[in-house]
PDB file of N, CA and C in Angstrom:
ATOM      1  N   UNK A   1      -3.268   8.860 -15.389  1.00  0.00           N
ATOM      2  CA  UNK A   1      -3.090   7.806 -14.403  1.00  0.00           C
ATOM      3  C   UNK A   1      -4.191   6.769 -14.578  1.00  0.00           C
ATOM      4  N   UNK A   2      -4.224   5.674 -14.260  1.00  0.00           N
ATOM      5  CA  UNK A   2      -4.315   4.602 -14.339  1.00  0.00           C
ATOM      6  C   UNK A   2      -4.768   4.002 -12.759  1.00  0.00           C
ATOM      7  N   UNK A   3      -6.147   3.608 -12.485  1.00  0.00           N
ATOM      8  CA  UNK A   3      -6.440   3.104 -11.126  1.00  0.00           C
ATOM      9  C   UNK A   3      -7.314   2.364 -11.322  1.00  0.00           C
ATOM     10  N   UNK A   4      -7.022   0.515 -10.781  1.00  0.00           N
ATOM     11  CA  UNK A   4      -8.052  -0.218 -10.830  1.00  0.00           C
ATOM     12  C   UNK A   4      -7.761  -0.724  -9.465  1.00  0.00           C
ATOM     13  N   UNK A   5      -9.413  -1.349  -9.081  1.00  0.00           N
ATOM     14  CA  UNK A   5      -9.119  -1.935  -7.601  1.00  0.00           C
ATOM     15  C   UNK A   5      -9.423  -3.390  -7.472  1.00  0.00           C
ATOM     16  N   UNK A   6      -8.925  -3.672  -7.172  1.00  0.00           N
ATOM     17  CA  UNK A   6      -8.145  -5.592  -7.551  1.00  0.00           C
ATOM     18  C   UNK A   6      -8.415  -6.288  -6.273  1.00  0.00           C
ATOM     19  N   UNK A   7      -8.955  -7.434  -6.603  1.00  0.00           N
ATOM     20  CA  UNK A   7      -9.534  -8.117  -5.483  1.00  0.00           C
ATOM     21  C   UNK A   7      -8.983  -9.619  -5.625  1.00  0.00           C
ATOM     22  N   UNK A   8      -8.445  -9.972  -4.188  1.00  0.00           N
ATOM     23  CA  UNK A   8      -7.921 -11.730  -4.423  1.00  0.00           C
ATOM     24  C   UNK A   8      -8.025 -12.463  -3.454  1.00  0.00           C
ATOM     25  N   UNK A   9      -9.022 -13.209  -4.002  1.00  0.00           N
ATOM     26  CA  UNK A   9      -9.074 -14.531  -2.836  1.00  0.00           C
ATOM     27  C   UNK A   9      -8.122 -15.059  -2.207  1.00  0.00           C
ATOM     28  N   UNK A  10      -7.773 -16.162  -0.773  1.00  0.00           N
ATOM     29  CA  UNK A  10      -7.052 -16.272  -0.770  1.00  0.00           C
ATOM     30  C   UNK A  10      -6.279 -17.144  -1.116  1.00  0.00           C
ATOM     31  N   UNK A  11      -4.598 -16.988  -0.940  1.00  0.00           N
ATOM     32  CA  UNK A  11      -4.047 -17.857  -2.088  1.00  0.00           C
ATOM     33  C   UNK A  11      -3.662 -17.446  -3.662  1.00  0.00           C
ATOM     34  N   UNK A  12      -4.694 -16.500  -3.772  1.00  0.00           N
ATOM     35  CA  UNK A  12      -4.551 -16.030  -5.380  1.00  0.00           C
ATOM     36  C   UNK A  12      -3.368 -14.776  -5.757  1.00  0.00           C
ATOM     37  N   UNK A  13      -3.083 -14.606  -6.515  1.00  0.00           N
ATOM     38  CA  UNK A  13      -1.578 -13.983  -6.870  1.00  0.00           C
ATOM     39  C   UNK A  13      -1.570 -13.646  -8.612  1.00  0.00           C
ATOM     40  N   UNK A  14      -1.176 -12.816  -8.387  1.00  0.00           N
ATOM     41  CA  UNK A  14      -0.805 -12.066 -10.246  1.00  0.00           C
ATOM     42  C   UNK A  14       0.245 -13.210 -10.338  1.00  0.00           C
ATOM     43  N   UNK A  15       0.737 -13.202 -11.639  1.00  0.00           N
ATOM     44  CA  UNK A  15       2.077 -13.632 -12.358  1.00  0.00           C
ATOM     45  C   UNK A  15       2.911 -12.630 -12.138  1.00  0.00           C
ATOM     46  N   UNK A  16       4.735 -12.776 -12.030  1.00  0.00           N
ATOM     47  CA  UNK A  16       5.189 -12.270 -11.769  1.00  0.00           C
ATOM     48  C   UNK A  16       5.313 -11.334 -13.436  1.00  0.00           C
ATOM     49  N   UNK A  17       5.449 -10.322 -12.983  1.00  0.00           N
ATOM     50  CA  UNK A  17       5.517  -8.745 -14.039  1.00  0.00           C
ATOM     51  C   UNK A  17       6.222  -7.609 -14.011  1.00  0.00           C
ATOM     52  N   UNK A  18       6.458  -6.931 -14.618  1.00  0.00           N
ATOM     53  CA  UNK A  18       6.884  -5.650 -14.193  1.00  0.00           C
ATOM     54  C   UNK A  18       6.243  -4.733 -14.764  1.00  0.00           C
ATOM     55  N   UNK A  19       6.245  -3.367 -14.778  1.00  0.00           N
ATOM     56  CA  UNK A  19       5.967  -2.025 -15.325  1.00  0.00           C
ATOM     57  C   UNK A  19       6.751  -1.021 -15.901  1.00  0.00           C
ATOM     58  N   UNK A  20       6.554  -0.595 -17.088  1.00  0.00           N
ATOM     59  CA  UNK A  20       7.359   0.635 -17.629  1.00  0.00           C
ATOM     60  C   UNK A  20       7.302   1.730 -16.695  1.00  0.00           C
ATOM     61  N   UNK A  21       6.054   2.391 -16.034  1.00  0.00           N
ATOM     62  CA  UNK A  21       6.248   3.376 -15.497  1.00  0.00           C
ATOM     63  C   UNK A  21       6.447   3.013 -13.784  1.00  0.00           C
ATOM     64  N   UNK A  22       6.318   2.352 -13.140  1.00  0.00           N
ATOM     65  CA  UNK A  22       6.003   1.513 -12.046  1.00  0.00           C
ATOM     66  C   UNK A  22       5.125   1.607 -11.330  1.00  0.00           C
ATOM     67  N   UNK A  23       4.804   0.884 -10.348  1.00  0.00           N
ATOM     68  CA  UNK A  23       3.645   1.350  -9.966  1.00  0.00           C
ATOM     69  C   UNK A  23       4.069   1.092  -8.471  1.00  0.00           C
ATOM     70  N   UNK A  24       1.931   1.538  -7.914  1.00  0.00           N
ATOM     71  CA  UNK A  24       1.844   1.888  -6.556  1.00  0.00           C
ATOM     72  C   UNK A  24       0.810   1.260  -6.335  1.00  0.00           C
ATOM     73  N   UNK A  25       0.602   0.441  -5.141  1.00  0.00           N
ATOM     74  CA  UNK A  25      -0.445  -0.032  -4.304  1.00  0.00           C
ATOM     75  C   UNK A  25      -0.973   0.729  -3.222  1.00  0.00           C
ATOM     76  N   UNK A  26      -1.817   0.286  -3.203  1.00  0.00           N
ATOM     77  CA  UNK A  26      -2.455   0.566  -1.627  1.00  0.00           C
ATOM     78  C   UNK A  26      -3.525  -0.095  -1.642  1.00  0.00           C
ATOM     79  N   UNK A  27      -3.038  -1.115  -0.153  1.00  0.00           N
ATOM     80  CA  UNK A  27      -3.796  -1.531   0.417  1.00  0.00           C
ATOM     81  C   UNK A  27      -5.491  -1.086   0.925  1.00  0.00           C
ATOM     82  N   UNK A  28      -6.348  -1.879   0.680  1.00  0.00           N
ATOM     83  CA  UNK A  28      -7.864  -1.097   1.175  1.00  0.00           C
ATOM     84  C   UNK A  28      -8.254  -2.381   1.956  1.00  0.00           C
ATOM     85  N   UNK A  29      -7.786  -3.799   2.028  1.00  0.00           N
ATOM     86  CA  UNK A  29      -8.597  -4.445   2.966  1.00  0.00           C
ATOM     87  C   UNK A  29      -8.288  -6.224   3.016  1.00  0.00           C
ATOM     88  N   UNK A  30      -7.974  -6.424   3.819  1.00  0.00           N
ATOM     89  CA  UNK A  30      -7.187  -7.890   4.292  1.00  0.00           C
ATOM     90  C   UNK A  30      -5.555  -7.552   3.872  1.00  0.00           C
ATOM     91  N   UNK A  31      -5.223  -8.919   4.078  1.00  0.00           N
ATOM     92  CA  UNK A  31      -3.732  -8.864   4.129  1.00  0.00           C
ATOM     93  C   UNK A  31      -3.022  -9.651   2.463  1.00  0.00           C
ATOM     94  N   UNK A  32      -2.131  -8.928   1.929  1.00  0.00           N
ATOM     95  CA  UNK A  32      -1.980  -9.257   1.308  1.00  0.00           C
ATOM     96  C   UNK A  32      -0.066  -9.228   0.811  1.00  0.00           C
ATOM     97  N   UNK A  33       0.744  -9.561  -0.189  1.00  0.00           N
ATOM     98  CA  UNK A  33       2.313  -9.940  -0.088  1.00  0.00           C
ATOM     99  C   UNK A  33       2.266  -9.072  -1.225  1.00  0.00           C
ATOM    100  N   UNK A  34       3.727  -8.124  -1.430  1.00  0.00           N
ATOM    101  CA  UNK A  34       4.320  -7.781  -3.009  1.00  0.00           C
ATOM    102  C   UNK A  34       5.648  -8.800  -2.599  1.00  0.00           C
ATOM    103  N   UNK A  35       6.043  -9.554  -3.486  1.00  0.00           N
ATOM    104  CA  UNK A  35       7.236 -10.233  -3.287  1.00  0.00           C
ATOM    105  C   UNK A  35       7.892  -9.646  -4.673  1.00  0.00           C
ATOM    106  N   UNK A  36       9.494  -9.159  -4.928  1.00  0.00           N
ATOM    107  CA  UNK A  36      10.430  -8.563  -6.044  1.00  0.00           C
ATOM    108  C   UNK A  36      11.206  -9.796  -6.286  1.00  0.00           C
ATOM    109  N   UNK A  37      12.050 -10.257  -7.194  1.00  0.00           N
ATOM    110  CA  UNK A  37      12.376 -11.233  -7.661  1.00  0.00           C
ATOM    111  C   UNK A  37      13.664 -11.494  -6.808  1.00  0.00           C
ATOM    112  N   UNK A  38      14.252 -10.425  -6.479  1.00  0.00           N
ATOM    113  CA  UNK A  38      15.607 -10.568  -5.557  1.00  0.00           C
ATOM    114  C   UNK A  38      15.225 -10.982  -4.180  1.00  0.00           C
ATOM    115  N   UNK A  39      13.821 -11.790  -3.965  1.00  0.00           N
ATOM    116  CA  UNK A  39      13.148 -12.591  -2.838  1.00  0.00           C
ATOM    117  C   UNK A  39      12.917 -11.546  -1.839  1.00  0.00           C
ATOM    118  N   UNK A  40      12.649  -9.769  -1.874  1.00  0.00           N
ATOM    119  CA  UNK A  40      11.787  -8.971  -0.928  1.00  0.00           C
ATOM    120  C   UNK A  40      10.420  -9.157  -0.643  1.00  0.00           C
ATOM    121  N   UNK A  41       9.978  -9.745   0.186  1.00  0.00           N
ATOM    122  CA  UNK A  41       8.631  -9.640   0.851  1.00  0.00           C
ATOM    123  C   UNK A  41       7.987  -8.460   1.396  1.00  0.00           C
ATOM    124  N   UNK A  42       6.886  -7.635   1.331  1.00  0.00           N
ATOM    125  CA  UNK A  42       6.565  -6.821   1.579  1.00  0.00           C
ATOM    126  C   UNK A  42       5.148  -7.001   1.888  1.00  0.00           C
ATOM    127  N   UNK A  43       4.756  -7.043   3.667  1.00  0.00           N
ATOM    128  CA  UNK A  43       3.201  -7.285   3.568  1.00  0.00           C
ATOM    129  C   UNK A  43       2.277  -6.005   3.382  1.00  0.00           C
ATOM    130  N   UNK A  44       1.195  -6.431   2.613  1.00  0.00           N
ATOM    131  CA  UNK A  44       0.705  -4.992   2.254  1.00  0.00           C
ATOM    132  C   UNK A  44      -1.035  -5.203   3.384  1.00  0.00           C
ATOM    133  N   UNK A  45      -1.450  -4.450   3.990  1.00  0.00           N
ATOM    134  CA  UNK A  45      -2.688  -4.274   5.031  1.00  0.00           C
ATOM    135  C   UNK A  45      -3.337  -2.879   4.311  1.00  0.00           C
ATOM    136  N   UNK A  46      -4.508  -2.465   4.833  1.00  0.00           N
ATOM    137  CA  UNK A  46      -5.345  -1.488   4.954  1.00  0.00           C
ATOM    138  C   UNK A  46      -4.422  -0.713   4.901  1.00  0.00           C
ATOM    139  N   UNK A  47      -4.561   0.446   3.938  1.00  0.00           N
ATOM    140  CA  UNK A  47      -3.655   2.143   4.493  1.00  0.00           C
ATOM    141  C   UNK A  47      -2.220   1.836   4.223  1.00  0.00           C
ATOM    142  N   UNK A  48      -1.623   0.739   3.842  1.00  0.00           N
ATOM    143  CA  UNK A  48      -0.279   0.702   3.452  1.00  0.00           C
ATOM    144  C   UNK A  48      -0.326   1.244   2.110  1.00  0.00           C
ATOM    145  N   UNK A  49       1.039   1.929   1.742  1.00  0.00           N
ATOM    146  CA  UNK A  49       1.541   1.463   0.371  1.00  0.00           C
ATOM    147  C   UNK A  49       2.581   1.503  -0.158  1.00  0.00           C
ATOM    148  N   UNK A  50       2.756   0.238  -1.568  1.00  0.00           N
ATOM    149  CA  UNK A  50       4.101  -0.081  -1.554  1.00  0.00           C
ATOM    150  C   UNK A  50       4.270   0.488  -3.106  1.00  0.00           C
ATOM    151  N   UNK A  51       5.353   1.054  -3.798  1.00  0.00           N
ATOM    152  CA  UNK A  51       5.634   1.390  -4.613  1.00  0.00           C
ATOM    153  C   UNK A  51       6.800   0.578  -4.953  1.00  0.00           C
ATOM    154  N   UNK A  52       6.681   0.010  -6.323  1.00  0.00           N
ATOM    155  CA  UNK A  52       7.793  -0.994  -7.308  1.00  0.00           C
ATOM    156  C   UNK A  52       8.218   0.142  -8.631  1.00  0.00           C
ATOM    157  N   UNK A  53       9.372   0.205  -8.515  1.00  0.00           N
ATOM    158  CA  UNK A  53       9.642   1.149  -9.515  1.00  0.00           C
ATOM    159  C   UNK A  53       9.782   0.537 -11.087  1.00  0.00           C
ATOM    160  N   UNK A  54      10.277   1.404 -12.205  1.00  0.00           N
ATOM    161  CA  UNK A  54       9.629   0.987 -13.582  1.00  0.00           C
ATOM    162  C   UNK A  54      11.179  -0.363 -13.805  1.00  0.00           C
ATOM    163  N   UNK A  55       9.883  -1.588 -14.121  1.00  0.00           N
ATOM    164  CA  UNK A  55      10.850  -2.545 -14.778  1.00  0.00           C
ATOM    165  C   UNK A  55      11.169  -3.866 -13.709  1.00  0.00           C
ATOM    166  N   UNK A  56      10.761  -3.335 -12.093  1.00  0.00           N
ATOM    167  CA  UNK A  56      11.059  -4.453 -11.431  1.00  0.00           C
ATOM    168  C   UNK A  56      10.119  -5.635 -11.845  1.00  0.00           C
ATOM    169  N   UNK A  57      10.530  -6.550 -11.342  1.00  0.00           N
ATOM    170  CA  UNK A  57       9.572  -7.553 -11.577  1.00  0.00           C
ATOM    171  C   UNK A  57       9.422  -7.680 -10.008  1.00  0.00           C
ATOM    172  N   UNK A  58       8.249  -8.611  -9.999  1.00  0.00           N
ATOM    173  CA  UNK A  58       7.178  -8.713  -8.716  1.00  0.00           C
ATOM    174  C   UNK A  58       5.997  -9.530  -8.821  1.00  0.00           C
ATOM    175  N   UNK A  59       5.286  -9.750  -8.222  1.00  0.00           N
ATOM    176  CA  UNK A  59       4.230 -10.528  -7.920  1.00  0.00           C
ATOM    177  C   UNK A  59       3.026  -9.907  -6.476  1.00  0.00           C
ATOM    178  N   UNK A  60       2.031  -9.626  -6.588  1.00  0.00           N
ATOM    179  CA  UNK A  60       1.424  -9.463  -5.394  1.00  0.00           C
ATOM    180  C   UNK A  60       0.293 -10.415  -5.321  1.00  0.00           C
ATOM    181  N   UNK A  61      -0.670 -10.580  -3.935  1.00  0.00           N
ATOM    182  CA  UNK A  61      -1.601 -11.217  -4.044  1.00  0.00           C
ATOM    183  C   UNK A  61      -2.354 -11.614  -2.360  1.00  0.00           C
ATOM    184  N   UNK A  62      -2.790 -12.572  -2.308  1.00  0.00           N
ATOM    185  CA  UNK A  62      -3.623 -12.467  -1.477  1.00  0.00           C
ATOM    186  C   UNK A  62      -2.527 -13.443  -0.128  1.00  0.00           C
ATOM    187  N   UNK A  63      -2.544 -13.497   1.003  1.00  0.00           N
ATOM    188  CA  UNK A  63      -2.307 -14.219   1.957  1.00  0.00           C
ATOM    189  C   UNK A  63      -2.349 -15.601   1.685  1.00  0.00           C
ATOM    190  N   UNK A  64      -1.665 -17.269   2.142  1.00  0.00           N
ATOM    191  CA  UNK A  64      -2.373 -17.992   1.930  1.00  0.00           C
ATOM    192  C   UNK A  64      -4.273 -18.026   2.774  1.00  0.00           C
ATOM    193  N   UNK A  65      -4.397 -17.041   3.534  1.00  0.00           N
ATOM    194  CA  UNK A  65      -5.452 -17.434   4.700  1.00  0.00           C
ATOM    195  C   UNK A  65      -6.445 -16.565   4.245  1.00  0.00           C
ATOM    196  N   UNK A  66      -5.887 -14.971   3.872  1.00  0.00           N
ATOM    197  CA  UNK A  66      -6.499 -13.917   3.984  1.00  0.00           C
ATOM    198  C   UNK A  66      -7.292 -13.270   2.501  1.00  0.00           C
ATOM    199  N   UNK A  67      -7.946 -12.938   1.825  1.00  0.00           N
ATOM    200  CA  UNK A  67      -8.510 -12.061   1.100  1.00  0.00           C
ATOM    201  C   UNK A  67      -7.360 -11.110   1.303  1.00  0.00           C
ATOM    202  N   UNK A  68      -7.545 -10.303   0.119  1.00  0.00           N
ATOM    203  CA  UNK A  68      -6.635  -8.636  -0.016  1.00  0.00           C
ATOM    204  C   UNK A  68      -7.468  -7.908  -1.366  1.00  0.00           C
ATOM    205  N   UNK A  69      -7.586  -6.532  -1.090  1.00  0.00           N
ATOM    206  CA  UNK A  69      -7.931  -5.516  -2.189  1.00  0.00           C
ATOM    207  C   UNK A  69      -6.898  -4.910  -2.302  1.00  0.00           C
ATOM    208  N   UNK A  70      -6.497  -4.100  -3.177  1.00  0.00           N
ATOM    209  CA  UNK A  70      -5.432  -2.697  -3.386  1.00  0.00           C
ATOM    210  C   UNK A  70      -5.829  -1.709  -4.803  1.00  0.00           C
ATOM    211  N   UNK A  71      -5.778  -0.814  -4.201  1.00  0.00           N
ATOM    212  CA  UNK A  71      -5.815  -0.321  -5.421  1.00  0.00           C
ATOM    213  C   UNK A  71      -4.587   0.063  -6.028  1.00  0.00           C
ATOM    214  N   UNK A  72      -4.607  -0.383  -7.338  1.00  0.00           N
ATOM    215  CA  UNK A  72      -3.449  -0.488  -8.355  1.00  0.00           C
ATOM    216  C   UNK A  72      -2.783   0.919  -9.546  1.00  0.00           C
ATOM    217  N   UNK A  73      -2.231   1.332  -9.124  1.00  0.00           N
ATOM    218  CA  UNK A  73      -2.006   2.941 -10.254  1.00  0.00           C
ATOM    219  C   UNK A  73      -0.989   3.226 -10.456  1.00  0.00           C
ATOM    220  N   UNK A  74      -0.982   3.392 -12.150  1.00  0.00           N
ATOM    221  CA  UNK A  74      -0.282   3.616 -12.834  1.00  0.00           C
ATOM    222  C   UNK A  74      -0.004   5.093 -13.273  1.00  0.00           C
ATOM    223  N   UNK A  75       0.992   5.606 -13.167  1.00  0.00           N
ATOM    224  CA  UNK A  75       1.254   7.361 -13.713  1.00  0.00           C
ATOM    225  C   UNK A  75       1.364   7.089 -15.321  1.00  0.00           C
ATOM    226  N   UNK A  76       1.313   7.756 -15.909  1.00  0.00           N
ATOM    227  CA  UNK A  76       1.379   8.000 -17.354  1.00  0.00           C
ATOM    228  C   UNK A  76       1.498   6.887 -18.196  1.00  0.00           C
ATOM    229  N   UNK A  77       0.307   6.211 -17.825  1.00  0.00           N
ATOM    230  CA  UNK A  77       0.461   4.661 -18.660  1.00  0.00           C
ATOM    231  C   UNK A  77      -0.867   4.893 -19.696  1.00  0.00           C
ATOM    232  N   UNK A  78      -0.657   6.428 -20.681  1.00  0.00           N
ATOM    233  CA  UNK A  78      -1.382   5.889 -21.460  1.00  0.00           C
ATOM    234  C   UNK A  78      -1.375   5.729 -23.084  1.00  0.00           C
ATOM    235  N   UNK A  79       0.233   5.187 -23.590  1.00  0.00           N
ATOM    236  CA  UNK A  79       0.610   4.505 -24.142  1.00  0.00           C
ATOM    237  C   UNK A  79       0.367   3.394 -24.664  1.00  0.00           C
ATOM    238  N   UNK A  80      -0.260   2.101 -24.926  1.00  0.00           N
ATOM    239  CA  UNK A  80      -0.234   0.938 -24.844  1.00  0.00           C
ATOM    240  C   UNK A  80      -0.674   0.433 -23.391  1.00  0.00           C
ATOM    241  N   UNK A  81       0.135  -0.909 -23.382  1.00  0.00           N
ATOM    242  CA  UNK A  81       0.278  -1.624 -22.006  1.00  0.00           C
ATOM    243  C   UNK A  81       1.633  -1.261 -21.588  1.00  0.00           C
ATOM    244  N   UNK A  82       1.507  -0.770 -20.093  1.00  0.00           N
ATOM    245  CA  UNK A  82       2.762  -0.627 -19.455  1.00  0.00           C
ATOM    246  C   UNK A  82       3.220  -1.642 -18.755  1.00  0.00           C
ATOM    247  N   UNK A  83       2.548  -2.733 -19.014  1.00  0.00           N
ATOM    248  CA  UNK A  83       2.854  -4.381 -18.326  1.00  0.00           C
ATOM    249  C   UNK A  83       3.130  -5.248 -19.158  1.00  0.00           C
ATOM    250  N   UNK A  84       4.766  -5.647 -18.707  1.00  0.00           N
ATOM    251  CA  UNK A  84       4.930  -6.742 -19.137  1.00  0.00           C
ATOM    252  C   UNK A  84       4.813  -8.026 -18.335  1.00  0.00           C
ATOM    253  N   UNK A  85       4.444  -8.956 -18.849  1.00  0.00           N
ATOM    254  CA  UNK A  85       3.338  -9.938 -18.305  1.00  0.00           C
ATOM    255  C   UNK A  85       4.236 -11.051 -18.026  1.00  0.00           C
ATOM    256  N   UNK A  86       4.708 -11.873 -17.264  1.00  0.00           N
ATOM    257  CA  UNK A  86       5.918 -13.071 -17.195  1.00  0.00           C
ATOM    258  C   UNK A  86       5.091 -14.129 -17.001  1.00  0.00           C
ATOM    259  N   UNK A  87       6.100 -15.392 -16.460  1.00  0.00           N
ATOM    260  CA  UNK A  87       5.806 -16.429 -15.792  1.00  0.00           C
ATOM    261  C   UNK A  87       4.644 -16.694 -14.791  1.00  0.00           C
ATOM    262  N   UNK A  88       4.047 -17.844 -14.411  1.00  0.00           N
ATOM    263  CA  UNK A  88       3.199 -17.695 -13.022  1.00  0.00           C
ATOM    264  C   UNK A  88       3.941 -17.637 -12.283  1.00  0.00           C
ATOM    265  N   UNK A  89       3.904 -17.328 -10.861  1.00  0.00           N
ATOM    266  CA  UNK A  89       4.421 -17.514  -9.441  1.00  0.00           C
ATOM    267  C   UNK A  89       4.001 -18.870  -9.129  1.00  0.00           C
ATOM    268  N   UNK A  90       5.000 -19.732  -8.757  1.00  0.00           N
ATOM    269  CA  UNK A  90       4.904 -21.457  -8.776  1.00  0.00           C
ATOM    270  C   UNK A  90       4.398 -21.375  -7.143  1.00  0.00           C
ATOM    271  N   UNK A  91       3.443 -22.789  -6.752  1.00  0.00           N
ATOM    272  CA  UNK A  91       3.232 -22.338  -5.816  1.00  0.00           C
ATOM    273  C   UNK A  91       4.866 -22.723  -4.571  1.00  0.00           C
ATOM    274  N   UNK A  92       5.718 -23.277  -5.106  1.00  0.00           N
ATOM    275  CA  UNK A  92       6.735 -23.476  -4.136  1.00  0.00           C
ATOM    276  C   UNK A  92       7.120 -21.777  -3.757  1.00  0.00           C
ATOM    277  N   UNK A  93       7.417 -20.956  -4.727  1.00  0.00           N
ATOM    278  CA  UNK A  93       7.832 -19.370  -4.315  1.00  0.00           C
ATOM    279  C   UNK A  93       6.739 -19.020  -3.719  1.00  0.00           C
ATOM    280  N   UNK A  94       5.539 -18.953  -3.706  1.00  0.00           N
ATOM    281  CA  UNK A  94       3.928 -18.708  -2.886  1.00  0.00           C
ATOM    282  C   UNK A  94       4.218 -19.017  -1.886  1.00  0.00           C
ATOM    283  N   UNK A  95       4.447 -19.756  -1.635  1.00  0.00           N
ATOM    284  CA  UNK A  95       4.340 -21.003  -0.047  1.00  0.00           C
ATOM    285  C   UNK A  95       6.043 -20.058   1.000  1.00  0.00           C
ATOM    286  N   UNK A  96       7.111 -19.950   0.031  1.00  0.00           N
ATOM    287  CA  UNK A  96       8.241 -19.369   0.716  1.00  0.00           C
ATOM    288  C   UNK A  96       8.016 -18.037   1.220  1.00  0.00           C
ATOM    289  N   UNK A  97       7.438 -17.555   0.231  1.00  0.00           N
ATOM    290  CA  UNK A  97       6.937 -16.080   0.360  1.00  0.00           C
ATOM    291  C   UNK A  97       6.065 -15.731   1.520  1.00  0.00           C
ATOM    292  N   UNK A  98       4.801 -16.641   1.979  1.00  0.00           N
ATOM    293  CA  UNK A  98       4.086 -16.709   2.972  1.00  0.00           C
ATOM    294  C   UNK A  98       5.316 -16.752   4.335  1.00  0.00           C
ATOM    295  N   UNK A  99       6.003 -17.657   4.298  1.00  0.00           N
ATOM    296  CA  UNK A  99       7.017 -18.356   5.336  1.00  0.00           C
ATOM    297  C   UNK A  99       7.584 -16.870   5.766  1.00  0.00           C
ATOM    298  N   UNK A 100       7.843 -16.342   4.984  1.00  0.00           N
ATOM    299  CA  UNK A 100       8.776 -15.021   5.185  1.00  0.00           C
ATOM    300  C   UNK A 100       7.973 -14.127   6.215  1.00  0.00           C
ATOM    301  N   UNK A 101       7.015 -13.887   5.184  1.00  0.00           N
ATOM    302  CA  UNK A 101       5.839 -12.658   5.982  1.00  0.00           C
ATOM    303  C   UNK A 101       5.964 -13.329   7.205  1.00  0.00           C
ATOM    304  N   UNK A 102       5.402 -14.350   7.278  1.00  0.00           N
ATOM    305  CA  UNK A 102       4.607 -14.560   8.846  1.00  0.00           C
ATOM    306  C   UNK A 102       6.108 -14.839   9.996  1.00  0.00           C
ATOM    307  N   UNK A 103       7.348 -15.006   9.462  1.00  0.00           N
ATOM    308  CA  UNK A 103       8.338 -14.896  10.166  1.00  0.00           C
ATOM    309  C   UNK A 103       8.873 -13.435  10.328  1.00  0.00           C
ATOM    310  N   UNK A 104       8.647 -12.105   9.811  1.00  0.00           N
ATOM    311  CA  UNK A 104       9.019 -10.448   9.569  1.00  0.00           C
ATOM    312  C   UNK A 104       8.300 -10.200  10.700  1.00  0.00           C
TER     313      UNK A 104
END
């Protein structure tokens, strides 16, 4: 397994990606979004966690307002890279994505 703990200002956001094996978050501190490409919002806080299974694509990251940590882990990713790496997240999908959360 595979565990790094990832820190994002706010505003800041991975590129959207996916995983061979998929992965799992958990939240450790501020508020932060996993958004899936079929437009699911998922807010992630302290003590949450969200699991994306192998191949979705997604994006996570920080609030526009808030800081977010999570720690990030991967099961049997030790192969290569189990990430495939896409596009940025534009900030128009950022900005919709926020709209969502704070309307859920």
């Amino acid at each position: 397994m595979v565990v790094a703990h990832v820190h994002f200002t706010p505003g800041a956001r991975t590129n959207w990606h996916s995983h061979a094996v998929g992965q799992t978050l958990y939240g450790t501190d501020g508020t932060g979004l996993v958004v899936t490409r079929d437009g699911k919002v998922v807010r992630i806080r302290p003590g949450d966690t969200v699991w994306t299974p192998p191949g979705e694509e997604h994006w996570h990251g920080a609030s526009a307002t808030r800081l977010m940590s999570h720690l990030a882990m991967l099961e049997g990713a030790g192969d290569g890279d189990p990430t495939t790496w896409l596009e940025p997240v534009t900030d128009e999908e950022y900005a919709r994505a926020n709209q969502a959360a704070a309307q859920a």
